[in-house]
PDB file of N, CA and C in Angstrom:
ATOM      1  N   UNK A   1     -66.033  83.400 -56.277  1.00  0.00           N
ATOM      2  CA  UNK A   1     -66.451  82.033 -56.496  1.00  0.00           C
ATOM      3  C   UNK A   1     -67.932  81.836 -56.193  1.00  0.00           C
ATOM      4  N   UNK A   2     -68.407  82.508 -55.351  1.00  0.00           N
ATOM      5  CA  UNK A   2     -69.614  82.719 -54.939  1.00  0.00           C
ATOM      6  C   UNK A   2     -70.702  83.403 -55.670  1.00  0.00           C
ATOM      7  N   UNK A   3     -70.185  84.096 -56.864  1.00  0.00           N
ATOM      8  CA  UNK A   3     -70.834  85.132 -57.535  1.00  0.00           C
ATOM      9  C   UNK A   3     -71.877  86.398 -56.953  1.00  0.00           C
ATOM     10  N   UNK A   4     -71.483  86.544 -55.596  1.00  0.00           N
ATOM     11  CA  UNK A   4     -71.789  87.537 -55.035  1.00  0.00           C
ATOM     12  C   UNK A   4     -71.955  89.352 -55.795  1.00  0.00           C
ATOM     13  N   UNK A   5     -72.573  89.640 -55.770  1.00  0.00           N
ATOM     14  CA  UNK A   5     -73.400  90.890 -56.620  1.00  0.00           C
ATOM     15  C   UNK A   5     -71.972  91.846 -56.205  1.00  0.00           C
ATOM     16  N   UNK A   6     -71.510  92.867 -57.105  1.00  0.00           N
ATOM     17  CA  UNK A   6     -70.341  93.647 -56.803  1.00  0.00           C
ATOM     18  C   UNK A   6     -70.443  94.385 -55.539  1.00  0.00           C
ATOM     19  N   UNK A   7     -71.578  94.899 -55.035  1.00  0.00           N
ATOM     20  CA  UNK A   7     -71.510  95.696 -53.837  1.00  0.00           C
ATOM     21  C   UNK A   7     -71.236  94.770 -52.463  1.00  0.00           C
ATOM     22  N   UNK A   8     -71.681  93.655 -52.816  1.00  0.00           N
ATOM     23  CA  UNK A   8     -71.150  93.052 -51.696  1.00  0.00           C
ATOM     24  C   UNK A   8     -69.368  92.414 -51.338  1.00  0.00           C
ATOM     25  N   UNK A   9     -69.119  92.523 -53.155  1.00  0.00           N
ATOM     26  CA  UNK A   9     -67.431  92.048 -53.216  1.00  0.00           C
ATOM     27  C   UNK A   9     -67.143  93.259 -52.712  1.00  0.00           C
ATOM     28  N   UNK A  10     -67.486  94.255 -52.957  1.00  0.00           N
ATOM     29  CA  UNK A  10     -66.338  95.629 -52.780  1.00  0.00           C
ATOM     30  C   UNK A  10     -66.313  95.353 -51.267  1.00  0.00           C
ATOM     31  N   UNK A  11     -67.076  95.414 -50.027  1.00  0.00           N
ATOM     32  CA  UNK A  11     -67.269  95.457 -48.706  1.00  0.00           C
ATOM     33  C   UNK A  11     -66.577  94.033 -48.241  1.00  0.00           C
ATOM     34  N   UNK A  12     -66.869  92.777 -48.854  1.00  0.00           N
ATOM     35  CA  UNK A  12     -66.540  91.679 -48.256  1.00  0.00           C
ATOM     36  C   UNK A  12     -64.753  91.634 -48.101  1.00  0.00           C
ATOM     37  N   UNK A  13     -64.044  90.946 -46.779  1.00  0.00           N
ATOM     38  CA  UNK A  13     -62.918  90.980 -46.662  1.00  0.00           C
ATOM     39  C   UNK A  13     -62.537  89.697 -47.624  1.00  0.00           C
ATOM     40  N   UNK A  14     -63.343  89.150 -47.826  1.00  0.00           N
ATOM     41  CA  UNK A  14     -62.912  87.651 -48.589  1.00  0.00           C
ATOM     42  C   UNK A  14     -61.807  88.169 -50.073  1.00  0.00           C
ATOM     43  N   UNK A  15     -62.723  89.442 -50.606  1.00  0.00           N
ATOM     44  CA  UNK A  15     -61.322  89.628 -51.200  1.00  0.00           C
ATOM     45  C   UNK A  15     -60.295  90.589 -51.414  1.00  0.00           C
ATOM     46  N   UNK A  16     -60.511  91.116 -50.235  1.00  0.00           N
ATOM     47  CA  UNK A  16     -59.623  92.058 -49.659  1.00  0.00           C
ATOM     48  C   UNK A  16     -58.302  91.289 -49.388  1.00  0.00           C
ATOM     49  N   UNK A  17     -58.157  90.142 -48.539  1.00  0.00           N
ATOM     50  CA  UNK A  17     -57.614  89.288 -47.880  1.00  0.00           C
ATOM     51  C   UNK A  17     -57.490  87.690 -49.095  1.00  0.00           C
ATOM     52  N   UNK A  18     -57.104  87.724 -50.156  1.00  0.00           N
ATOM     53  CA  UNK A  18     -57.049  86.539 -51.046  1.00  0.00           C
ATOM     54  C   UNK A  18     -56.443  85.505 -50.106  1.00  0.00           C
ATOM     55  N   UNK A  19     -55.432  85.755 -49.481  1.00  0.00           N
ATOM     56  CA  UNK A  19     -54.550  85.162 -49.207  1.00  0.00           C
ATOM     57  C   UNK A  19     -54.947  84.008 -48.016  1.00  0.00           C
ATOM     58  N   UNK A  20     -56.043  84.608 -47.570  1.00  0.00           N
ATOM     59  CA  UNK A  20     -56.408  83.689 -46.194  1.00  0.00           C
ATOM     60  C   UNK A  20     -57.872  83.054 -46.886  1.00  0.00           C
ATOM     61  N   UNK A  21     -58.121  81.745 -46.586  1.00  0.00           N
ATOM     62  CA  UNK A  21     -59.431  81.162 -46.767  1.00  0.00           C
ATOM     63  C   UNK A  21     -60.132  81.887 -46.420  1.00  0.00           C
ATOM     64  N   UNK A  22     -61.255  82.370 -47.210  1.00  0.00           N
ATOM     65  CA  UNK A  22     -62.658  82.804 -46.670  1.00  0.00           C
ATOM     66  C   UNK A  22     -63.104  82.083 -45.263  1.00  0.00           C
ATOM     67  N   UNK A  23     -63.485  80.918 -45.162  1.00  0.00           N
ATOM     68  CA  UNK A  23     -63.436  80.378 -43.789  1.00  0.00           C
ATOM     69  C   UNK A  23     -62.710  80.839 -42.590  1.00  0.00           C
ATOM     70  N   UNK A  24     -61.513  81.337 -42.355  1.00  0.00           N
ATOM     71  CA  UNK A  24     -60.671  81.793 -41.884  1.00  0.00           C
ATOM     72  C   UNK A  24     -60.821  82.800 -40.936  1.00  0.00           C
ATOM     73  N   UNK A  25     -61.496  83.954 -42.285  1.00  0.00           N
ATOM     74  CA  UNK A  25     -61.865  85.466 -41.892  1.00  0.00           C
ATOM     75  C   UNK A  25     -63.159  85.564 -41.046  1.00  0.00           C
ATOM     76  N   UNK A  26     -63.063  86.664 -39.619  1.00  0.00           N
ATOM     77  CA  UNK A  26     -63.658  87.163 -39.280  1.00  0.00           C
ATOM     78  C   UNK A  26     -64.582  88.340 -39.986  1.00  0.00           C
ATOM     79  N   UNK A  27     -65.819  88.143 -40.087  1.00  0.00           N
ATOM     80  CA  UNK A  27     -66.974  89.486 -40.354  1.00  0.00           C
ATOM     81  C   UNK A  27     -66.481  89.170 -42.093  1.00  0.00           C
ATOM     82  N   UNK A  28     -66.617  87.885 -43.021  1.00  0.00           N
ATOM     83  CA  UNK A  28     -67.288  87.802 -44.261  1.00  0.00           C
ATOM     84  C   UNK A  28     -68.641  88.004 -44.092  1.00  0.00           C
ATOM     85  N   UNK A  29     -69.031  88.965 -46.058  1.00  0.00           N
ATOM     86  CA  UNK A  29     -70.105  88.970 -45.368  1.00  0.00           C
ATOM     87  C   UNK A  29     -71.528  87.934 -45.238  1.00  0.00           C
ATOM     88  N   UNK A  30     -70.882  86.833 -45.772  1.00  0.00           N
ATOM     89  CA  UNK A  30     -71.770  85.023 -45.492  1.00  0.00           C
ATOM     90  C   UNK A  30     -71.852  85.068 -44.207  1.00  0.00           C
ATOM     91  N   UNK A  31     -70.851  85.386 -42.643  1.00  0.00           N
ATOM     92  CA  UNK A  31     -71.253  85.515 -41.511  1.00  0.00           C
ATOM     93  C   UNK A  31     -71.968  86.272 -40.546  1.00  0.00           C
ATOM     94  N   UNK A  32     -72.058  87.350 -41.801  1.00  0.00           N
ATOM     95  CA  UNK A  32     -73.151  88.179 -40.632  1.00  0.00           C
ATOM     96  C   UNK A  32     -74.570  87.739 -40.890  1.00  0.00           C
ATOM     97  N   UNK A  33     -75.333  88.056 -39.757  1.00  0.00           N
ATOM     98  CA  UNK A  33     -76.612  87.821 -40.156  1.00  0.00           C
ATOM     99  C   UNK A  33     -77.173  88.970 -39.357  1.00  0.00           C
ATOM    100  N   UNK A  34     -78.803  89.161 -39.458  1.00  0.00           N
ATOM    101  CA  UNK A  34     -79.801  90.229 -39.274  1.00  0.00           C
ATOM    102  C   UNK A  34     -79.566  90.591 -38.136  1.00  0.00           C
ATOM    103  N   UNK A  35     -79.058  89.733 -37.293  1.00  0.00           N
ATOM    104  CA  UNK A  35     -78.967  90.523 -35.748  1.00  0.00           C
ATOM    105  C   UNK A  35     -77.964  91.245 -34.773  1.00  0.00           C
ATOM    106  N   UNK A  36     -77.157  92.091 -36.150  1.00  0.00           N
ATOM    107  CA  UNK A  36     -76.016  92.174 -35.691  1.00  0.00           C
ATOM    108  C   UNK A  36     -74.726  91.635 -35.678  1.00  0.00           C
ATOM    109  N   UNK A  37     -74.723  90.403 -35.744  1.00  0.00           N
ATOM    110  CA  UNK A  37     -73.585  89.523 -35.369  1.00  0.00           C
ATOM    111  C   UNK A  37     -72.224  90.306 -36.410  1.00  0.00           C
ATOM    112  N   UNK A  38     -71.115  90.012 -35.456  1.00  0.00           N
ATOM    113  CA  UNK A  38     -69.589  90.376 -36.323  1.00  0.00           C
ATOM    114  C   UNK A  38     -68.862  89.821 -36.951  1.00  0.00           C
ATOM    115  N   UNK A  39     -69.619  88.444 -37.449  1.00  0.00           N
ATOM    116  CA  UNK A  39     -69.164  87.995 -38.110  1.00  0.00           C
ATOM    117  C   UNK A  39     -68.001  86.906 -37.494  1.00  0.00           C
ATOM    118  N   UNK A  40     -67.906  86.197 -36.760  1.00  0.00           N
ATOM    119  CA  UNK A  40     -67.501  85.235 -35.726  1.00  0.00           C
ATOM    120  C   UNK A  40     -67.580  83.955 -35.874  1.00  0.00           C
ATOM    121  N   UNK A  41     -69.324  83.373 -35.927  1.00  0.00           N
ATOM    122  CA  UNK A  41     -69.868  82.445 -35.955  1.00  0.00           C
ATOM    123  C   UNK A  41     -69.789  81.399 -37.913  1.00  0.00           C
ATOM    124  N   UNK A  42     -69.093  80.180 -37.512  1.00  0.00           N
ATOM    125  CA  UNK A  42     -68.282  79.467 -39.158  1.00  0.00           C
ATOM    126  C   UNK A  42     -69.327  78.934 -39.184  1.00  0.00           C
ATOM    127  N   UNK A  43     -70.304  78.672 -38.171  1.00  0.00           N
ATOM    128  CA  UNK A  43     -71.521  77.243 -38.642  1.00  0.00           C
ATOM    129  C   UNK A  43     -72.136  77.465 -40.468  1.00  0.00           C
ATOM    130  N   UNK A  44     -72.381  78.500 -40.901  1.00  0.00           N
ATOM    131  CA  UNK A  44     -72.539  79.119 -42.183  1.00  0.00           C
ATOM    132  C   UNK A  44     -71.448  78.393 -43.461  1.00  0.00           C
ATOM    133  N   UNK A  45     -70.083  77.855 -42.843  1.00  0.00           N
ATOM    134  CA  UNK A  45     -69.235  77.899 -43.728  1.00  0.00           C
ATOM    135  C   UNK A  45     -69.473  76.112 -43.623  1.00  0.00           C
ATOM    136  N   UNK A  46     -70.224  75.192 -43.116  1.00  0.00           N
ATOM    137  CA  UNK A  46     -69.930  74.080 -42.993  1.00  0.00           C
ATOM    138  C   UNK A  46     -70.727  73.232 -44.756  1.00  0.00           C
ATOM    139  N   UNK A  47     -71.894  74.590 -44.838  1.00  0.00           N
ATOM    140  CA  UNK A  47     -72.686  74.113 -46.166  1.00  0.00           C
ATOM    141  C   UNK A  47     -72.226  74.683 -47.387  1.00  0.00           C
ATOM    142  N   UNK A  48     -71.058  76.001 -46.911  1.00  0.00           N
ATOM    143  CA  UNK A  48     -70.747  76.951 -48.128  1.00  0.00           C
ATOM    144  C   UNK A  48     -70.014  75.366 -49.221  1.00  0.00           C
ATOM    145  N   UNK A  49     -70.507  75.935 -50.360  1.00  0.00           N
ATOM    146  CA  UNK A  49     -69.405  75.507 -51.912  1.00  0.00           C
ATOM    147  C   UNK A  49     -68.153  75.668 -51.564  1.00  0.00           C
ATOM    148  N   UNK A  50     -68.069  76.635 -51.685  1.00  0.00           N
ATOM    149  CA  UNK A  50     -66.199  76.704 -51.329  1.00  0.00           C
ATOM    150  C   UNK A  50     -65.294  76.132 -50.120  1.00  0.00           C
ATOM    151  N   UNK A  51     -66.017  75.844 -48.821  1.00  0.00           N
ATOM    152  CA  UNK A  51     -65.337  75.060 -47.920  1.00  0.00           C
ATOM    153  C   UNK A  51     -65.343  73.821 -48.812  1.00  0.00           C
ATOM    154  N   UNK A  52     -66.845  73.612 -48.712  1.00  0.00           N
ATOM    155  CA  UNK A  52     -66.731  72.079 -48.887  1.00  0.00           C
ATOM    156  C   UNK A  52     -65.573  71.862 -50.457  1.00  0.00           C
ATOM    157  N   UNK A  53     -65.232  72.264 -50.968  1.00  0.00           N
ATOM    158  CA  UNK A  53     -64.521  71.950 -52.515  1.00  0.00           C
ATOM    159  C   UNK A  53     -62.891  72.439 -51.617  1.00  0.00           C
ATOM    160  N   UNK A  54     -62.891  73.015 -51.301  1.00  0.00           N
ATOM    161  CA  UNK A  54     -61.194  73.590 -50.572  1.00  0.00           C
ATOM    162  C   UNK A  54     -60.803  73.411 -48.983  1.00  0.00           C
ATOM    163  N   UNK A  55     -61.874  73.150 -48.391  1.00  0.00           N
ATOM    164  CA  UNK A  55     -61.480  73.048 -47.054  1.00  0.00           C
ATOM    165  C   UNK A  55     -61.056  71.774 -46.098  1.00  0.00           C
ATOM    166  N   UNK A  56     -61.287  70.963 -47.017  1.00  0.00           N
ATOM    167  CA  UNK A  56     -60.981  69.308 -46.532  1.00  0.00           C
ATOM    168  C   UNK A  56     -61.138  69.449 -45.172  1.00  0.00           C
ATOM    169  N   UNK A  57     -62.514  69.521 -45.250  1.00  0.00           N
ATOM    170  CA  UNK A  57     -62.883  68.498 -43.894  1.00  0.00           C
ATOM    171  C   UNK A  57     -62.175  69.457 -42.775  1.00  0.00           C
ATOM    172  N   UNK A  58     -61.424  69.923 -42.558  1.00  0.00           N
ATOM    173  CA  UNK A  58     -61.073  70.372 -41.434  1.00  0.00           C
ATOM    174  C   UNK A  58     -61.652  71.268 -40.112  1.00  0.00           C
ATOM    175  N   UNK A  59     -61.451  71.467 -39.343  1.00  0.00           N
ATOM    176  CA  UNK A  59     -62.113  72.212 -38.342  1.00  0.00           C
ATOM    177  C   UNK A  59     -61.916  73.941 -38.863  1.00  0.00           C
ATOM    178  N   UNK A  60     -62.934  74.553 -38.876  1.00  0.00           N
ATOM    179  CA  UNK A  60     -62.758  75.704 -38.904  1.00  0.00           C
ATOM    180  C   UNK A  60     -62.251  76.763 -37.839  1.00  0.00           C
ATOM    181  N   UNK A  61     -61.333  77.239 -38.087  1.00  0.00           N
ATOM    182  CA  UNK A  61     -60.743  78.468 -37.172  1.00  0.00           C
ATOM    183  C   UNK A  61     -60.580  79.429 -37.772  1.00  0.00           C
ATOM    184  N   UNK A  62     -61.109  80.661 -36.797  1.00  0.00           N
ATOM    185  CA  UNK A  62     -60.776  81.791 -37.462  1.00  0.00           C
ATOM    186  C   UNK A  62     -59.249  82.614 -37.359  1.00  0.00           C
ATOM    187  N   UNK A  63     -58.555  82.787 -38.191  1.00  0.00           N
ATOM    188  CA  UNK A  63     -57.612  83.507 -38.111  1.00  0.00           C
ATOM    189  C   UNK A  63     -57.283  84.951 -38.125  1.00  0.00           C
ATOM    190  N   UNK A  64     -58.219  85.082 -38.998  1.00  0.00           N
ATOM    191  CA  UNK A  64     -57.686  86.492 -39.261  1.00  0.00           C
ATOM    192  C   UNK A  64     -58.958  87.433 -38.630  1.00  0.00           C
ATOM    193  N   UNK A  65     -58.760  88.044 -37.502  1.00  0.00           N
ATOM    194  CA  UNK A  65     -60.234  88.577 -37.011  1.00  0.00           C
ATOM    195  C   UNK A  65     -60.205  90.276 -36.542  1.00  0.00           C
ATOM    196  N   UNK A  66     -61.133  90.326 -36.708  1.00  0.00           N
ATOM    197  CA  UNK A  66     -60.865  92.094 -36.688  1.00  0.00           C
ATOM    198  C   UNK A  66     -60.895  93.046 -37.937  1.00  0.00           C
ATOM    199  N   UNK A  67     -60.842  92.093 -39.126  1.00  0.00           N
ATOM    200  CA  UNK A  67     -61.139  92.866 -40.119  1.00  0.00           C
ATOM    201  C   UNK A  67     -61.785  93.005 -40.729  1.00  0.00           C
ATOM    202  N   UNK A  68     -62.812  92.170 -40.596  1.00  0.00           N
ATOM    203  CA  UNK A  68     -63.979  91.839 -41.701  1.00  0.00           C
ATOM    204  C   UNK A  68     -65.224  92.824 -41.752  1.00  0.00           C
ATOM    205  N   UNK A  69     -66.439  92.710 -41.848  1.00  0.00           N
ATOM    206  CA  UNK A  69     -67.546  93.270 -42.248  1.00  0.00           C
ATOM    207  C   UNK A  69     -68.229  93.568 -40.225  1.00  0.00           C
ATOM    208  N   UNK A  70     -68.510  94.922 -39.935  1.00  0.00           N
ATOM    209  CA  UNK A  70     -69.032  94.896 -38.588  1.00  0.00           C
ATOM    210  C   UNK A  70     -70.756  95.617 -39.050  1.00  0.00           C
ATOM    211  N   UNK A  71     -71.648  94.798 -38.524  1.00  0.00           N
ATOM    212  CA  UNK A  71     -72.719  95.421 -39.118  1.00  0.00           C
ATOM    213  C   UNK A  71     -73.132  95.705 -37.041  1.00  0.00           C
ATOM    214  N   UNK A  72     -72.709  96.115 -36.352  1.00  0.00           N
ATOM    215  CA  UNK A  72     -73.113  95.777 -34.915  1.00  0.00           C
ATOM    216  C   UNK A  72     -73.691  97.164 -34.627  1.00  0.00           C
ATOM    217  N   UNK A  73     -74.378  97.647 -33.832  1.00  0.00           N
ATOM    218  CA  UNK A  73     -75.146  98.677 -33.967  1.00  0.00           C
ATOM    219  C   UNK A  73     -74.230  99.462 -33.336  1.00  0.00           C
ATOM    220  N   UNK A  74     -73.356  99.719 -32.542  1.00  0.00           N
ATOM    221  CA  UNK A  74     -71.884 100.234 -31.970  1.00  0.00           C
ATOM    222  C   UNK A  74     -71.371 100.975 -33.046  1.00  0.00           C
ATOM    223  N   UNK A  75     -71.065  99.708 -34.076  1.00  0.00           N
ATOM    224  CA  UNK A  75     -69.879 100.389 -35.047  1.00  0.00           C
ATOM    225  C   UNK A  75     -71.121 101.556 -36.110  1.00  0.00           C
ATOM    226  N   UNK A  76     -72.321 101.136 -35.834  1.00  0.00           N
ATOM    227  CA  UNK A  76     -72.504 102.360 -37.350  1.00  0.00           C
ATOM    228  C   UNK A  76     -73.068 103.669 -36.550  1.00  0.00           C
ATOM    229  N   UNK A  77     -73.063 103.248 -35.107  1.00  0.00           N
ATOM    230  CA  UNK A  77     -73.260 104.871 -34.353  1.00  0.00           C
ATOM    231  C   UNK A  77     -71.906 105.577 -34.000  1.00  0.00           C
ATOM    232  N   UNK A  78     -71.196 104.980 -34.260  1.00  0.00           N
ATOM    233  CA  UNK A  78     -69.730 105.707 -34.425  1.00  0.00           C
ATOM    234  C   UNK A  78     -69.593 105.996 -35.801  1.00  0.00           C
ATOM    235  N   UNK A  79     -69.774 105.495 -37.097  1.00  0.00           N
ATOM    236  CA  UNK A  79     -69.787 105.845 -38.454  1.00  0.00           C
ATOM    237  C   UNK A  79     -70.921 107.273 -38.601  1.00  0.00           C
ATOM    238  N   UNK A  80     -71.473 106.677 -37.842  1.00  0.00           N
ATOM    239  CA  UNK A  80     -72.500 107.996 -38.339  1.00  0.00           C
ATOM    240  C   UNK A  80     -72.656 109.030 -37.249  1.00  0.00           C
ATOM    241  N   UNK A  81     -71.653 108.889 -36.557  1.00  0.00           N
ATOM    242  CA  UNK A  81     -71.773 109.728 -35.501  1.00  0.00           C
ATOM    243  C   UNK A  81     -72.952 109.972 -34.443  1.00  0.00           C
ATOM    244  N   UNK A  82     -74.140 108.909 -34.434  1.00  0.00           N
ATOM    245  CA  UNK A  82     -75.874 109.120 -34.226  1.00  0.00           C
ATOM    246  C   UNK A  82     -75.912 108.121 -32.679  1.00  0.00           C
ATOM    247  N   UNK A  83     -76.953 108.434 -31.955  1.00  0.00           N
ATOM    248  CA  UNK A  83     -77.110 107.656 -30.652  1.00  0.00           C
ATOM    249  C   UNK A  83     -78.410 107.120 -30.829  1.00  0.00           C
ATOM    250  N   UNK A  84     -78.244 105.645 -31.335  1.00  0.00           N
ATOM    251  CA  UNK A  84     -79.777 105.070 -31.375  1.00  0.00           C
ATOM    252  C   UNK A  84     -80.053 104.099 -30.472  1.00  0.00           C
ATOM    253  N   UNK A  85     -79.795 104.820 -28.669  1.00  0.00           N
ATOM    254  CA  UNK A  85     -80.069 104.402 -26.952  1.00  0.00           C
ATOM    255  C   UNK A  85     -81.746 104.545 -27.508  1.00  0.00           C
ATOM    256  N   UNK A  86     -81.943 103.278 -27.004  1.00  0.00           N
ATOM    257  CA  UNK A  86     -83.830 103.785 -26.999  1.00  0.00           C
ATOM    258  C   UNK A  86     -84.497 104.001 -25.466  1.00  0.00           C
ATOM    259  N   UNK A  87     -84.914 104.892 -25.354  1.00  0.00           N
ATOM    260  CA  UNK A  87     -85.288 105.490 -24.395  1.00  0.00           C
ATOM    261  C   UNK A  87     -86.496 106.113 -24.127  1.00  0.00           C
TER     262      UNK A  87
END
């Protein structure tokens, strides 16, 4: 709905997970931002198109968490097996 570029649909849980509101999901990737974050923080979803057209107004909660997009510097030194401790 977003027309998000394909590399970002393939990675995003939004449609991995149809079934749960984008709002919902933990670590879409509309919630991460540059500094790491896991994707947690809904303040992002209060201006999105798609809340506002489907979400009536409601309070955002996340439900479904743990699956979404982890950009945290933890998870890609375990992906890549690499220690980037600065020292």
């Amino acid at each position: 709905m977003c027309h998000c570029p394909a590399q970002i649909r393939e990675d995003c849980p939004a449609t991995k997970y149809q079934f749960v509101p984008c709002w919902q999901i933990e670590g879409t990737y509309c919630k991460l931002d540059d500094y790491g974050e896991t994707g947690a923080d809904t303040s992002i979803c209060q201006v999105c198109r798609v809340y506002k057209k489907y979400g009536g107004g409601k309070p955002i909660e996340l439900k479904l968490l743990g699956r979404g997009i982890d950009s945290s510097l933890k998870s890609l030194e375990r992906a890549a097996n690499i220690d980037f401790t600065i020292r």
